[in-house]
C-alpha atoms as a PDB file:
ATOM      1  CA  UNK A   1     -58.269   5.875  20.675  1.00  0.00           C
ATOM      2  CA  UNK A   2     -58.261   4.083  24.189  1.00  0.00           C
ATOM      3  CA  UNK A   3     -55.430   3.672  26.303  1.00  0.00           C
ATOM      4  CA  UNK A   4     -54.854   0.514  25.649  1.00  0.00           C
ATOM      5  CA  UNK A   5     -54.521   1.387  21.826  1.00  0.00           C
ATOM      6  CA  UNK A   6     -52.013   4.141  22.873  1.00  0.00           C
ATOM      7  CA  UNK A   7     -49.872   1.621  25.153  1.00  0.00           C
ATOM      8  CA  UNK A   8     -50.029  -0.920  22.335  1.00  0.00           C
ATOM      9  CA  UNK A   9     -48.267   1.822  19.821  1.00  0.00           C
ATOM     10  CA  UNK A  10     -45.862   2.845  22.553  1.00  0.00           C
ATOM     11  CA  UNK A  11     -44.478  -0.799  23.355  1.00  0.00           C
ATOM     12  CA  UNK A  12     -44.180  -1.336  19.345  1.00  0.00           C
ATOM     13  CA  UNK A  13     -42.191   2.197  19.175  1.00  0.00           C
ATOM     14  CA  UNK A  14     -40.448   1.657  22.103  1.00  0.00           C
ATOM     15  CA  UNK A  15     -39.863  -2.233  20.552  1.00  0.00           C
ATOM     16  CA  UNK A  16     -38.150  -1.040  16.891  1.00  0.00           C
ATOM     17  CA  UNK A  17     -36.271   2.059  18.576  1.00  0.00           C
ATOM     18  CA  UNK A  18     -34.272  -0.946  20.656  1.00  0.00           C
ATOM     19  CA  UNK A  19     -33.809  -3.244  17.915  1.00  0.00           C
ATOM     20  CA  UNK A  20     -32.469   0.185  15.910  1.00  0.00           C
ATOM     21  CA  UNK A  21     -30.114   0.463  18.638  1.00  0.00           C
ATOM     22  CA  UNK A  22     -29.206  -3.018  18.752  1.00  0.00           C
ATOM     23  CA  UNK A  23     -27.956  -3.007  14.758  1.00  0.00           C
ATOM     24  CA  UNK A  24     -26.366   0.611  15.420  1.00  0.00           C
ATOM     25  CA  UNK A  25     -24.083  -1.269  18.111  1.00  0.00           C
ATOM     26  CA  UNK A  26     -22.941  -4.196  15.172  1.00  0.00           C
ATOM     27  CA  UNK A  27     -19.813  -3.389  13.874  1.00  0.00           C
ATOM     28  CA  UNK A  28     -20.026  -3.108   9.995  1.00  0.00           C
ATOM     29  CA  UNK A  29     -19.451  -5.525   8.149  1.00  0.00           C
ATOM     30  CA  UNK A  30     -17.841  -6.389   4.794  1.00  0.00           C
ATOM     31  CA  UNK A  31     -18.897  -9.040   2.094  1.00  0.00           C
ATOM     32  CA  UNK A  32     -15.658  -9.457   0.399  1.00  0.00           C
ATOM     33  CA  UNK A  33     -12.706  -7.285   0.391  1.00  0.00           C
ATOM     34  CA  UNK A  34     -10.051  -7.607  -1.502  1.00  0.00           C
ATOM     35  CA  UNK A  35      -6.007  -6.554  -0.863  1.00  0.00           C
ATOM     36  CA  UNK A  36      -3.641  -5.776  -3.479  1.00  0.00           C
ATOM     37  CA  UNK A  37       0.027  -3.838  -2.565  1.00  0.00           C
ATOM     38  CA  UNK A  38       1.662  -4.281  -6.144  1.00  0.00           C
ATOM     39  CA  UNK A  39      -1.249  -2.050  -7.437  1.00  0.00           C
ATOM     40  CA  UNK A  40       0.979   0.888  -6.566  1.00  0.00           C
ATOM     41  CA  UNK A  41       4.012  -0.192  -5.042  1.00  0.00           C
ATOM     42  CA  UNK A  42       4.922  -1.810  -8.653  1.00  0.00           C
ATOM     43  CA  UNK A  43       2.706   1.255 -10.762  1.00  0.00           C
ATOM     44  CA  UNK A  44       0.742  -1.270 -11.592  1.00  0.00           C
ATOM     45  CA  UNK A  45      -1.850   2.081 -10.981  1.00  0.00           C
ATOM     46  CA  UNK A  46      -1.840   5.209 -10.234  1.00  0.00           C
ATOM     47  CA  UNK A  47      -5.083   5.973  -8.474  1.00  0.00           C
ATOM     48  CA  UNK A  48      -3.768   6.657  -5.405  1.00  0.00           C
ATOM     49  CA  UNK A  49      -2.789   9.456  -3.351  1.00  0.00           C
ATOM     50  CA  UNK A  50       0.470  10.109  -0.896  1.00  0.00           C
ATOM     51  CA  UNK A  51       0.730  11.548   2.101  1.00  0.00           C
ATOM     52  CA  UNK A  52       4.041  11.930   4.308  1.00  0.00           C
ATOM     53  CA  UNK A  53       4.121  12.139   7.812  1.00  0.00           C
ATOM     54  CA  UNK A  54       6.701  13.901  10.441  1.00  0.00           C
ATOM     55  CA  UNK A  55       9.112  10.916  10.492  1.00  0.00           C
ATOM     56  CA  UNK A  56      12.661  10.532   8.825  1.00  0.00           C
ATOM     57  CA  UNK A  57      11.933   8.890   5.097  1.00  0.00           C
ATOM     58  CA  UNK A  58      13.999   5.840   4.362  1.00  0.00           C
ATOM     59  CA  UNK A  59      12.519   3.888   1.007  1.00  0.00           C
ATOM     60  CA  UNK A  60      15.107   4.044  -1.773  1.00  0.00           C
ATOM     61  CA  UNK A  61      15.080   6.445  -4.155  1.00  0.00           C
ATOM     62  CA  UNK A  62      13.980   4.495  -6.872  1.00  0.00           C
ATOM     63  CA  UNK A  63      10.938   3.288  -5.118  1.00  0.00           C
ATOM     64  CA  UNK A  64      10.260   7.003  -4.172  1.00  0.00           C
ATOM     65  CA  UNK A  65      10.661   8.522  -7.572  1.00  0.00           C
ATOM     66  CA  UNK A  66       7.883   6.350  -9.056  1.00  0.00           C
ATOM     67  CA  UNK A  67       5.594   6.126  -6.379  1.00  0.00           C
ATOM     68  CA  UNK A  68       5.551  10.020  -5.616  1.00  0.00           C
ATOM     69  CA  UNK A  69       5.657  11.067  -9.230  1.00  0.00           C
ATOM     70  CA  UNK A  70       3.070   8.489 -10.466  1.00  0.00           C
ATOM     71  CA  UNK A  71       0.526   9.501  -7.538  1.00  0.00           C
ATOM     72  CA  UNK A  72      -2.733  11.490  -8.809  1.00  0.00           C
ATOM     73  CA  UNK A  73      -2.600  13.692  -5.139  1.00  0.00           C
ATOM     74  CA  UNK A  74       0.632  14.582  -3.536  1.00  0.00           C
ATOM     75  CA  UNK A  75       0.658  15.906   0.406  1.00  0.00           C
ATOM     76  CA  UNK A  76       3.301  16.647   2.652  1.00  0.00           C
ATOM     77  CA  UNK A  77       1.950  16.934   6.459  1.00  0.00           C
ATOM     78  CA  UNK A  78       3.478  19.328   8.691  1.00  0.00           C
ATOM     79  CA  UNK A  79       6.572  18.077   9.871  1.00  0.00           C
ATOM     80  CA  UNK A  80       6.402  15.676   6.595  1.00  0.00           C
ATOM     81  CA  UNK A  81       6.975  18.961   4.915  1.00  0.00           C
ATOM     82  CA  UNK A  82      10.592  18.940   6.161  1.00  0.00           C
ATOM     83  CA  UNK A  83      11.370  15.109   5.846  1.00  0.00           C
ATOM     84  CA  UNK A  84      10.412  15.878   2.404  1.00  0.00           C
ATOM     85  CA  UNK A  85      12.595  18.634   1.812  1.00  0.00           C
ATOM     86  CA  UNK A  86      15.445  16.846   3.351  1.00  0.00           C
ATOM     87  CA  UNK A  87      15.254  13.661   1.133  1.00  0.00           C
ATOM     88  CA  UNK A  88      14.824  15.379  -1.845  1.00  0.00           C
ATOM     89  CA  UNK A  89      17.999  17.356  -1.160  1.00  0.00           C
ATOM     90  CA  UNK A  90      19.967  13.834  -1.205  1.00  0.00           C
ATOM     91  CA  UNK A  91      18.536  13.312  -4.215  1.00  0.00           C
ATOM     92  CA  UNK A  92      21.012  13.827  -7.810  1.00  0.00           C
ATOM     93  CA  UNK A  93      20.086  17.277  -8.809  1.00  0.00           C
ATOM     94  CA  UNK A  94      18.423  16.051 -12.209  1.00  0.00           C
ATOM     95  CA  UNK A  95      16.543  13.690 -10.151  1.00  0.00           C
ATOM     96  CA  UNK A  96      15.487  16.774  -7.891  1.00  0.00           C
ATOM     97  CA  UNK A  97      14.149  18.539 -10.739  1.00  0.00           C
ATOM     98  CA  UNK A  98      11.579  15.970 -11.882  1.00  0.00           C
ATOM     99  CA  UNK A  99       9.970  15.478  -8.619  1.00  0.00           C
ATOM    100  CA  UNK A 100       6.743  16.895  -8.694  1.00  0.00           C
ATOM    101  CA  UNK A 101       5.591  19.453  -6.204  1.00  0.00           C
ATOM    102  CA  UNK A 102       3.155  18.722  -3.447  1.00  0.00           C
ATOM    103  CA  UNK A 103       0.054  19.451  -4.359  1.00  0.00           C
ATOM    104  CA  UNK A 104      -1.150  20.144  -0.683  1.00  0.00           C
ATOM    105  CA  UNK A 105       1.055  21.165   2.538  1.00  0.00           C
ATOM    106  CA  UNK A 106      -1.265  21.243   5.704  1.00  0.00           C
ATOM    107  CA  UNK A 107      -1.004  20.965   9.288  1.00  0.00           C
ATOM    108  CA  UNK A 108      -1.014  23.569  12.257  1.00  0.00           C
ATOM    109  CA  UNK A 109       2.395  24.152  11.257  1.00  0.00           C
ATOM    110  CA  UNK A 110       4.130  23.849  14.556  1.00  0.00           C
ATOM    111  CA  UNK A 111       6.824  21.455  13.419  1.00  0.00           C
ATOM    112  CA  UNK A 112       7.648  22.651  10.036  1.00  0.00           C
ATOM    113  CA  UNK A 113      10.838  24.566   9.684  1.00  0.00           C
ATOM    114  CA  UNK A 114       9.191  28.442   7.805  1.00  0.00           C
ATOM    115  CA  UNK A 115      11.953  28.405   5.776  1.00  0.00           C
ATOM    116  CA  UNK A 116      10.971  25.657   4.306  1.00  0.00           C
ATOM    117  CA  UNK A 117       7.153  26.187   4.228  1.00  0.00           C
ATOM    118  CA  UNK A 118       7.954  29.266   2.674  1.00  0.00           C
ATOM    119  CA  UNK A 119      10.468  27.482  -0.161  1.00  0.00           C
ATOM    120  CA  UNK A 120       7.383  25.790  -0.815  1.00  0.00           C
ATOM    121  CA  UNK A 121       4.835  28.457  -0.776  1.00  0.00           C
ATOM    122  CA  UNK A 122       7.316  29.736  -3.400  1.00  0.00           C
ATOM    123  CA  UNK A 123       6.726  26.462  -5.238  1.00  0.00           C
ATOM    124  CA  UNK A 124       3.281  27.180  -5.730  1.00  0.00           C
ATOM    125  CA  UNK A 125       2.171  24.938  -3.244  1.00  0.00           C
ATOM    126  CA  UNK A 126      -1.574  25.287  -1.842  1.00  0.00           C
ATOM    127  CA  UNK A 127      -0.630  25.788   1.895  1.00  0.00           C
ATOM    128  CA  UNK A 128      -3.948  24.448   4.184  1.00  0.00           C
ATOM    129  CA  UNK A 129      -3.597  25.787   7.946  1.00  0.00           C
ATOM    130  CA  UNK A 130      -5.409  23.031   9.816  1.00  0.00           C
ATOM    131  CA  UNK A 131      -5.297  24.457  13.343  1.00  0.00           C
ATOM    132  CA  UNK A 132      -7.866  22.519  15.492  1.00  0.00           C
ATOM    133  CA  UNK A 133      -6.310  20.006  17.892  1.00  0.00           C
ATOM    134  CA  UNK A 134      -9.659  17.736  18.077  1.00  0.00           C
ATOM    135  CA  UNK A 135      -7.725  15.535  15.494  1.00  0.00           C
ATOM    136  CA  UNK A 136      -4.161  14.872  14.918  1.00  0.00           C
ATOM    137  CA  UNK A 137      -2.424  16.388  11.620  1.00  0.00           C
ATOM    138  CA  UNK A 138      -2.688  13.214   9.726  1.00  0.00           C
ATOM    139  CA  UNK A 139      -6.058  13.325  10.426  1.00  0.00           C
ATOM    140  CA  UNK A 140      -7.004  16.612   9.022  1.00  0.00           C
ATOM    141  CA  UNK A 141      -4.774  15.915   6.391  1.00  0.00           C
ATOM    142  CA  UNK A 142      -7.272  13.179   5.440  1.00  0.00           C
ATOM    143  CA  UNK A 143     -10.329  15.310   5.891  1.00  0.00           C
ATOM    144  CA  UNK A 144      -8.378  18.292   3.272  1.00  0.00           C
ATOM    145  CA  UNK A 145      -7.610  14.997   1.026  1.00  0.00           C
ATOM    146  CA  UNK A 146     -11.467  14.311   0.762  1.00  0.00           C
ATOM    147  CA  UNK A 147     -12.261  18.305  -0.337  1.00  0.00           C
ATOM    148  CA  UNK A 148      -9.789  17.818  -2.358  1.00  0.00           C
ATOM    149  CA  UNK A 149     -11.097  14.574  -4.354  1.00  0.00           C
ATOM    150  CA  UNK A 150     -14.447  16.378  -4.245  1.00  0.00           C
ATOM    151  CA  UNK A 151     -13.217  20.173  -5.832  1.00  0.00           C
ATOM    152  CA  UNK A 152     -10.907  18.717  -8.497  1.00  0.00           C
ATOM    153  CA  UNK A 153     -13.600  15.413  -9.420  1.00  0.00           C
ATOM    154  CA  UNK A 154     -11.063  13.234  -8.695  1.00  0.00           C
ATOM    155  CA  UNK A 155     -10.762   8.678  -8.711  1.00  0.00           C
ATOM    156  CA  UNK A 156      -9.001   7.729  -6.002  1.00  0.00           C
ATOM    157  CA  UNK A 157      -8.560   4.278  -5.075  1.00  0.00           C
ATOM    158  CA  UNK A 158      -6.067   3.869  -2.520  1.00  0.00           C
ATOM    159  CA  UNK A 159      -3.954   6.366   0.366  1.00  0.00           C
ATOM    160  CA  UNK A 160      -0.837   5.305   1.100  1.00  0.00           C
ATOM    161  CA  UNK A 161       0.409   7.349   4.210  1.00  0.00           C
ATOM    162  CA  UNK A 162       4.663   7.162   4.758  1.00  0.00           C
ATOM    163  CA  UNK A 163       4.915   7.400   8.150  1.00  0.00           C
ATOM    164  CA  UNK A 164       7.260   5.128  11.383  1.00  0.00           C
ATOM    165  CA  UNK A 165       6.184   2.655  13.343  1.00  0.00           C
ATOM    166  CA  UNK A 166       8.799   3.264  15.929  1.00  0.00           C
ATOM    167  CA  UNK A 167       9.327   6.548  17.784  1.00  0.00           C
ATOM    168  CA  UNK A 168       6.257   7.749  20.130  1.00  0.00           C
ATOM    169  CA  UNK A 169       4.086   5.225  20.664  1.00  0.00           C
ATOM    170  CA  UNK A 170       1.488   7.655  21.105  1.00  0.00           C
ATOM    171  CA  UNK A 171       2.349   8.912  18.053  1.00  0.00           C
ATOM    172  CA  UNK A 172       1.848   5.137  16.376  1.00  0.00           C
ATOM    173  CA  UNK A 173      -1.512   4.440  17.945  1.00  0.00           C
ATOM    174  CA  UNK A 174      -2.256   7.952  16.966  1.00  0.00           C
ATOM    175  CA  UNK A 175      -1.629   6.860  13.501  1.00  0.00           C
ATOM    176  CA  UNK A 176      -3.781   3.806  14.161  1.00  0.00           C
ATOM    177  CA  UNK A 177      -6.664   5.541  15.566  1.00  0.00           C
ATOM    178  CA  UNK A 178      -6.853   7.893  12.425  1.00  0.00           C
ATOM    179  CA  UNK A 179      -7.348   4.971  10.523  1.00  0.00           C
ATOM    180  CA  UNK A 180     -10.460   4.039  12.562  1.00  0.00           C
ATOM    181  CA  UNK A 181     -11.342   7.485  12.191  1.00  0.00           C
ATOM    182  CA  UNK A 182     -11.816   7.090   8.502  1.00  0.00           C
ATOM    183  CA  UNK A 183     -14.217   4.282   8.730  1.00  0.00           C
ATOM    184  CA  UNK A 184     -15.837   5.420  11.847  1.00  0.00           C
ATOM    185  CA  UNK A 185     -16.268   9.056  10.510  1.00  0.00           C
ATOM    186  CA  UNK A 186     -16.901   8.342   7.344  1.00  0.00           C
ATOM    187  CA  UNK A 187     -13.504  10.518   6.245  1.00  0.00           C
ATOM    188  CA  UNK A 188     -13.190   9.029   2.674  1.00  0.00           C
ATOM    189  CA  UNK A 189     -15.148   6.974   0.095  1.00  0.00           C
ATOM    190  CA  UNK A 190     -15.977   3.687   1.530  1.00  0.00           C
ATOM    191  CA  UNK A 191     -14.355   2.351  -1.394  1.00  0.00           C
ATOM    192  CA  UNK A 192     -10.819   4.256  -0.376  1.00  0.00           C
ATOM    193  CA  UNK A 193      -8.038   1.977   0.858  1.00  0.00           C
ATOM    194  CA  UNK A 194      -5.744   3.460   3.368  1.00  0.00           C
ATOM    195  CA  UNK A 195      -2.382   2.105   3.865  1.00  0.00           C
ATOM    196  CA  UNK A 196       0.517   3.186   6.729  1.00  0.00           C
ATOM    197  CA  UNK A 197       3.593   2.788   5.165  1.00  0.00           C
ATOM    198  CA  UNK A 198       6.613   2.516   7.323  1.00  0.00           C
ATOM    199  CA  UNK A 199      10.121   1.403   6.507  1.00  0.00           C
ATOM    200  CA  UNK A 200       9.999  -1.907   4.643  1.00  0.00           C
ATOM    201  CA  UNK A 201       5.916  -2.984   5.790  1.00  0.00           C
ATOM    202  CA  UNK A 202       2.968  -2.004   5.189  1.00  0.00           C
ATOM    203  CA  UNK A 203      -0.571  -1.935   7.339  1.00  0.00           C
ATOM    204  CA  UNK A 204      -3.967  -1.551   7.333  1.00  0.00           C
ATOM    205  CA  UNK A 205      -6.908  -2.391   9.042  1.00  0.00           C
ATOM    206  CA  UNK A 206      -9.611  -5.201   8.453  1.00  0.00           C
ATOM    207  CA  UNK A 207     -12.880  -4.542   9.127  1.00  0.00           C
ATOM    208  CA  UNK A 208     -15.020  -7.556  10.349  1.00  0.00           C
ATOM    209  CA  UNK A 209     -15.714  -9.521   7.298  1.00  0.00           C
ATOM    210  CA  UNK A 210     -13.939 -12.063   4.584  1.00  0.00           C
ATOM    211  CA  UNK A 211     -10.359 -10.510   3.191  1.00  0.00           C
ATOM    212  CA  UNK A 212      -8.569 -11.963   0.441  1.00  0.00           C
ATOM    213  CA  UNK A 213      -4.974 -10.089   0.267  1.00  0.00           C
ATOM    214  CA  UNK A 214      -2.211 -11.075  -3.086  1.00  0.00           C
ATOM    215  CA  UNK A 215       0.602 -11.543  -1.796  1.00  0.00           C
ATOM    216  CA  UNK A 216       3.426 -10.312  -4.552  1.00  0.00           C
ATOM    217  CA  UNK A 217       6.230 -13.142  -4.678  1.00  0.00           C
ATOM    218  CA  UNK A 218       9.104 -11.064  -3.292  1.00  0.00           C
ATOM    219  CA  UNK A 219       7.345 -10.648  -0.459  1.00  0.00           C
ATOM    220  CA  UNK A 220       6.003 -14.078   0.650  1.00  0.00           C
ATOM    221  CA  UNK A 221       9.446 -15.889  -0.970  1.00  0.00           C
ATOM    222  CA  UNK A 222      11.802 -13.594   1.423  1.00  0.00           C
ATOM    223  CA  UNK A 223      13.527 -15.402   3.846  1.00  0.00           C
ATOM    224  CA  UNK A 224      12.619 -13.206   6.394  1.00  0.00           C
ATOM    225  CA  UNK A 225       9.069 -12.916   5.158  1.00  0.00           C
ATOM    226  CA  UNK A 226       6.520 -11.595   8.403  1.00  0.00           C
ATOM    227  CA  UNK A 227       3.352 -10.795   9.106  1.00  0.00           C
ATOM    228  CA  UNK A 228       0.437  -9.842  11.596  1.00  0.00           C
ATOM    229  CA  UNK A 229      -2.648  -9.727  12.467  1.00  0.00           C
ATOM    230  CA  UNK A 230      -3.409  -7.131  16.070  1.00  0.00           C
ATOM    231  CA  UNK A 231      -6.412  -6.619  17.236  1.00  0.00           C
ATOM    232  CA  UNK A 232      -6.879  -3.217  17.968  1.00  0.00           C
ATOM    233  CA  UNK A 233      -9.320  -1.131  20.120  1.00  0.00           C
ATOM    234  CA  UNK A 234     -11.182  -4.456  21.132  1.00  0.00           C
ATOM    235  CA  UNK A 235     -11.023  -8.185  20.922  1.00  0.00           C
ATOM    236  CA  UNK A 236     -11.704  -9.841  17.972  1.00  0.00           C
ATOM    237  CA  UNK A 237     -14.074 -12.711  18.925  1.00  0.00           C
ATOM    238  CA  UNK A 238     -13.578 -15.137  15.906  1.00  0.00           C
ATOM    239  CA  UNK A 239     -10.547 -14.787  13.056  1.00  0.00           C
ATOM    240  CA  UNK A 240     -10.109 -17.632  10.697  1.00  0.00           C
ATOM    241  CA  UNK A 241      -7.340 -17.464   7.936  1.00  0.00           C
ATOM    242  CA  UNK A 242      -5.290 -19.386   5.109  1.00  0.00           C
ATOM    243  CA  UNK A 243      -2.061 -19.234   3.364  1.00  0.00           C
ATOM    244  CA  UNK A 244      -0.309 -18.453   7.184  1.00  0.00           C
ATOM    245  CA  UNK A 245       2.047 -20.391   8.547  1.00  0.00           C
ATOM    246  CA  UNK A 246       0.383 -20.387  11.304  1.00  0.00           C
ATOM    247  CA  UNK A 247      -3.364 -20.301  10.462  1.00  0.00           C
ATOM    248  CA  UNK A 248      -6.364 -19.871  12.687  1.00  0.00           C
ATOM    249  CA  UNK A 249      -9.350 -21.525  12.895  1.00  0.00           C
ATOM    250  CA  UNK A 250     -12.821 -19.825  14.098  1.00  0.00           C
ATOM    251  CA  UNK A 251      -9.888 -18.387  17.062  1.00  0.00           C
ATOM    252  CA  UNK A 252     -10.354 -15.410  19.530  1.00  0.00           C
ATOM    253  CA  UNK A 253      -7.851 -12.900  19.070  1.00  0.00           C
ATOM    254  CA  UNK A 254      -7.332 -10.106  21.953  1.00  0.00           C
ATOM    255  CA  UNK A 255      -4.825  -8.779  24.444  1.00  0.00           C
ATOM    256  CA  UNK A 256      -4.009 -11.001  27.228  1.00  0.00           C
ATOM    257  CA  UNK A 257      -4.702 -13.883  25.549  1.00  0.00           C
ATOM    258  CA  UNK A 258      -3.521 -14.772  22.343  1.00  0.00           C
ATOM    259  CA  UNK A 259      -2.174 -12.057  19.455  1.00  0.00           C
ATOM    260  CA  UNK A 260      -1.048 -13.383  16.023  1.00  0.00           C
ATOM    261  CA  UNK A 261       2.593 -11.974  15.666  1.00  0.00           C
ATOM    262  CA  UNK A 262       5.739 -12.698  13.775  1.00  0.00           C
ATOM    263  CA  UNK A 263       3.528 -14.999  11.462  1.00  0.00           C
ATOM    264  CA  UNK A 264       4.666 -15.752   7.848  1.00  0.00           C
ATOM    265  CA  UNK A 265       3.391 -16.964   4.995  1.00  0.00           C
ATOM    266  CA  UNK A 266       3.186 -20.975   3.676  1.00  0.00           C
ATOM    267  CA  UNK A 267       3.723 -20.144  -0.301  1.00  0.00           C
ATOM    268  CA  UNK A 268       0.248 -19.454  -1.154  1.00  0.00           C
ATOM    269  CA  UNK A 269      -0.611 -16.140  -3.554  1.00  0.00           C
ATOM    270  CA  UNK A 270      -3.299 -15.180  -1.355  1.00  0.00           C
ATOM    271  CA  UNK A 271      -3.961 -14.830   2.358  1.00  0.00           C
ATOM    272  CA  UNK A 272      -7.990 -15.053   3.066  1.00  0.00           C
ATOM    273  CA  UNK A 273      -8.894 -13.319   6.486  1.00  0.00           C
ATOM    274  CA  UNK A 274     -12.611 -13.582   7.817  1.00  0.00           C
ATOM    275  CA  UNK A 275     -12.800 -12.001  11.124  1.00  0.00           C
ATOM    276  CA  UNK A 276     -15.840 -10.812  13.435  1.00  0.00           C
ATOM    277  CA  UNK A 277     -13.884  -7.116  14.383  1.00  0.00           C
ATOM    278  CA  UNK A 278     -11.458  -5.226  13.310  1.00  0.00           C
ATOM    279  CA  UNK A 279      -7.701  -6.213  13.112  1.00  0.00           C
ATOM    280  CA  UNK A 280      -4.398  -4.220  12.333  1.00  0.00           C
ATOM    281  CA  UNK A 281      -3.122  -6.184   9.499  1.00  0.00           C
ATOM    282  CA  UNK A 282       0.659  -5.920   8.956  1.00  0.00           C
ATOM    283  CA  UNK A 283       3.425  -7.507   6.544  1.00  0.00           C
ATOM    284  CA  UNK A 284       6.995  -6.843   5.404  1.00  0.00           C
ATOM    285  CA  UNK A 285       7.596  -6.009   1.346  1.00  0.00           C
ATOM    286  CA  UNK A 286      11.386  -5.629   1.103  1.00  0.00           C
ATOM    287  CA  UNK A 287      11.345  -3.797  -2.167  1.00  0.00           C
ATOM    288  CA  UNK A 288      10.532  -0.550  -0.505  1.00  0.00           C
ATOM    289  CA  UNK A 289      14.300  -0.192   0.267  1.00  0.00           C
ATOM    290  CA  UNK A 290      17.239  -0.755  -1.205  1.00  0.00           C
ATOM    291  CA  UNK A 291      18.499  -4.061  -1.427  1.00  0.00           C
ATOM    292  CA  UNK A 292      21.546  -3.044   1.104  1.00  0.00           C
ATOM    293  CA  UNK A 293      18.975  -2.615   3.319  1.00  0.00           C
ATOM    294  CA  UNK A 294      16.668  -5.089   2.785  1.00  0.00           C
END
């Protein structure tokens, strides 16, 4: 073959290696994704997993007993390990005796108390020492989850993770980054939802793409009905939405500039999202505590 043959080849190779480069560097996209809270918070299902996190637990106890009982996977995080302990011993004692056990307790184990990691070995607990500090707790906590849904052939649809968004803030945007992590790293099942659940609100992140997210009545009726949209890690060139308050229209979102806070609802049963990167989405669902809280 002649040089100029052998140039040709390299300039087309050297041609579709860029372009390959090019789409690596999109972010991925979604068609259509689509956002529904009641499917566990009301047992509507019970495809979903919990996981609790190293902050004080607050949701009533009626809330609780469903939710934890109902879930198909049950993990208590480090530290989470002794939140749980300490709400369940506010609990009645009856009540205390049909909780379920966890069915994981991982972590490097530098914040749980041994008593109680022993009171729960005890249990019959499988105890998961996750000691490399690469990734945060929650993190590997994730990672055991997905072993888990593989060994026991498990469905799991959504992760709702009980966590604070006050405290640390390194803490809270370590929280956040984990849930880049999952997409980025391919954690979980692309079809796995993963939720932070904090207080009374609930968040998760929005890839770039269209979102449509049911709004249950309670929430978008409440008088002091909010909601967000953050973006996080970058700027989100373009986000246009309905059933806001305050909508946006083909609108940059990003640090500096404008960021979509303290927004509420107009009525509508649906919120539809279409944005061109990611963004923290955030609202307020009172029914997670009691109503002398809420």
């Amino acid at each position: 073959m002649s040089m100029n043959g052998l140039s040709f080849i390299a300039r087309k190779l050297n041609n579709i290696l860029c372009m390959q480069q090019r789409y690596c560097q999109l972010p991925c996209i979604v068609k259509c994704c689509k956002w529904d809270v009641s499917e566990f918070i009301l047992s509507q299902a019970n495809q979903y997993a919990v996981l609790i996190l190293n902050r004080p637990i607050v949701q009533s106890l009626e809330f609780m007993t469903h939710f934890w009982n109902n879930a198909i996977v049950r993990i208590t995080v480090d530290g989470g390990t002794t939140q749980w302990y300490k709400y369940l011993s506010n609990m009645p004692s009856d009540l205390q005796k049909s909780m379920k056990i966890p069915d994981l307790v991982t972590g490097d184990f530098d914040s749980i108390l041994p008593d109680i990691k022993e009171h729960f070995t005890k249990k019959g607990c499988k105890i998961v020492y996750t000691p490399d500090q690469n990734y945060t707790d929650f993190t590997k906590a994730l990672m055991e989850l997905n072993s888990h849904i593989a060994q026991e052939n498990l469905e799991i649809s959504h992760v709702i993770v009980i966590a604070q968004t006050s405290g640390r803030i390194d803490h809270i945007l370590g929280n956040i980054q984990a849930l880049f992590l999952v997409r980025e790293k391919n954690i979980l099942s692309p079809e796995i939802k993963v939720y932070i659940m904090s207080d009374d609100s609930i968040s998760w992140l929005l890839c770039p793409g269209n979102h449509i997210i049911s709004i249950p009545e309670n929430v978008r009726q409440h008088k002091r009905a909010w909601c967000s949209l953050v973006p996080v890690g970058e700027a989100c060139q373009s986000v246009t939405s309905s059933g806001l308050k305050w909508n946006l229209d083909n609108q940059p979102l990003r640090f500096g500039d404008l960021v979509s806070t303290s927004n509420t609802f107009d009525g509508s049963e649906v919120v539809k999202i279409k944005c061109s990167h990611p963004l923290l989405w955030s609202m307020r669902v009172p029914s997670l505590l009691s109503s002398t809280n809420s």
